[in-house]
Protein backbone atom coordinates (compact mmCIF):
# COMPACT_ATOMS: atom_id res chain seq x y z
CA UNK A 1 90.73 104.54 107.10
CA UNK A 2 90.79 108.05 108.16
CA UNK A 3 92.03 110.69 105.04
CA UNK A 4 93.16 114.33 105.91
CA UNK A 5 93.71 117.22 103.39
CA UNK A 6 96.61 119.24 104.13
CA UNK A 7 98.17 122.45 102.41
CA UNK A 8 100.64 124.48 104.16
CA UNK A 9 100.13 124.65 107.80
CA UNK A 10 96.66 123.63 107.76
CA UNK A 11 95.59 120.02 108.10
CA UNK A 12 91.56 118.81 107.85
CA UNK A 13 89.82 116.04 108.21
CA UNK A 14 87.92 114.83 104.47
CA UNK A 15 84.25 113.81 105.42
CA UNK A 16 81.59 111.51 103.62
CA UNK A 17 78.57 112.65 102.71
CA UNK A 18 76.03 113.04 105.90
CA UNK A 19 73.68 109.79 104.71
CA UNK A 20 76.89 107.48 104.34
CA UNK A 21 76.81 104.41 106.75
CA UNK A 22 79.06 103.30 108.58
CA UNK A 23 81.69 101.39 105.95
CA UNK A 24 80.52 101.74 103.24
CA UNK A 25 82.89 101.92 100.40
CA UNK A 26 84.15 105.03 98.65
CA UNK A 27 83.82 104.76 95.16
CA UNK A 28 85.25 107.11 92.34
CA UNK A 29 83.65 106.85 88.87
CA UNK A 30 85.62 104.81 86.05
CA UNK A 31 87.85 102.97 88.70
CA UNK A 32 85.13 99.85 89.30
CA UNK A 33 86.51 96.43 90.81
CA UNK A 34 86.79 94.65 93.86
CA UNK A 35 88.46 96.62 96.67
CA UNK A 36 91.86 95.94 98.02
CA UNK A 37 91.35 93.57 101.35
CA UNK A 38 93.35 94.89 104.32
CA UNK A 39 96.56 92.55 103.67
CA UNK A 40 97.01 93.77 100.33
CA UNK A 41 97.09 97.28 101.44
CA UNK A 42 99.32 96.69 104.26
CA UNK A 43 101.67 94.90 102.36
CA UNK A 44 104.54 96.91 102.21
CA UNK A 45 105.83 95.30 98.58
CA UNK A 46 102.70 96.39 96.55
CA UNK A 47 102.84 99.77 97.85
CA UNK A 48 99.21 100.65 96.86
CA UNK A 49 98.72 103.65 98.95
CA UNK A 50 102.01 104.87 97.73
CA UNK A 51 100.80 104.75 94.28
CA UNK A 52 97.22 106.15 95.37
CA UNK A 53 98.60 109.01 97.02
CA UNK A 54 100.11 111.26 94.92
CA UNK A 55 97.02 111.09 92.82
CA UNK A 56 94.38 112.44 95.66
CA UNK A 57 93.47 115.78 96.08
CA UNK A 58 90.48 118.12 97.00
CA UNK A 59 89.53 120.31 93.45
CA UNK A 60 88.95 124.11 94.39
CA UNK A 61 85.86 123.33 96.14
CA UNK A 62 87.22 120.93 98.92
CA UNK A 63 85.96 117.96 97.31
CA UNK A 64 87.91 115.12 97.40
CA UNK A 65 89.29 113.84 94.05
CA UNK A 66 91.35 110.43 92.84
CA UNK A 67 92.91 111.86 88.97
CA UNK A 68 90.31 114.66 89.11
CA UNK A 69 87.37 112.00 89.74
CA UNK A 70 85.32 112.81 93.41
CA UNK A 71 85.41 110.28 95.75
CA UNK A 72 81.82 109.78 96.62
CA UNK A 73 80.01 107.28 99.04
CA UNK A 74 76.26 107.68 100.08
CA UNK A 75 74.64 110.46 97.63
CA UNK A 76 77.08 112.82 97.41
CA UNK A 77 81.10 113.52 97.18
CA UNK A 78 83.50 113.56 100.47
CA UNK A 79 84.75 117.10 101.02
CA UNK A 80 87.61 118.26 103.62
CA UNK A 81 86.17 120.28 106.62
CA UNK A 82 86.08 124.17 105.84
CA UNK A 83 86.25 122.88 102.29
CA UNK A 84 89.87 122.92 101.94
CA UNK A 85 91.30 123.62 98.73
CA UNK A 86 93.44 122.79 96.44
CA UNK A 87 95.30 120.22 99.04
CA UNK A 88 97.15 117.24 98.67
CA UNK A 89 95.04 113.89 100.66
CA UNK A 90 96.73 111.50 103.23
């Protein structure tokens, strides 16, 4: 899944960390459990990305939050290119 920050007129892609791999999962510290599986996420009647979405957002440093938490994968946290701010995540 690709996520973009956006804020005004300004839309940017939100990275992983450079030593990522390829699919690895993005966690977010306190939300542990098995991940959704592609049909659950698709399914229009559980609406979980419309219940995720309102709740993502890069912090004033462009990293990429879930309640506040960072999203991290790899070492480090996924940030939005140029380290957008304060933006809502899609």
């Amino acid at each position: 899944m690709v996520l973009c920050a956006s804020n005004d007129n300004t839309v940017k892609f939100v990275e992983p960390p450079a030593d990522a791999s390829i699919g690895e999962r993005v966690m977010c510290a306190g939300f542990e459990g098995e991940a959704a599986t592609e049909n659950q996420v698709a399914n229009k009647k559980k609406k979980i990305l419309d219940t995720v979405f309102p709740d993502l957002k890069t912090d004033s440093n462009g990293v990429a939050c879930y309640k506040g938490v960072p999203l991290t994968a790899g070492t480090g946290s996924c940030v939005a290119e140029d380290r957008l701010s304060n933006a809502s995540i899609s």
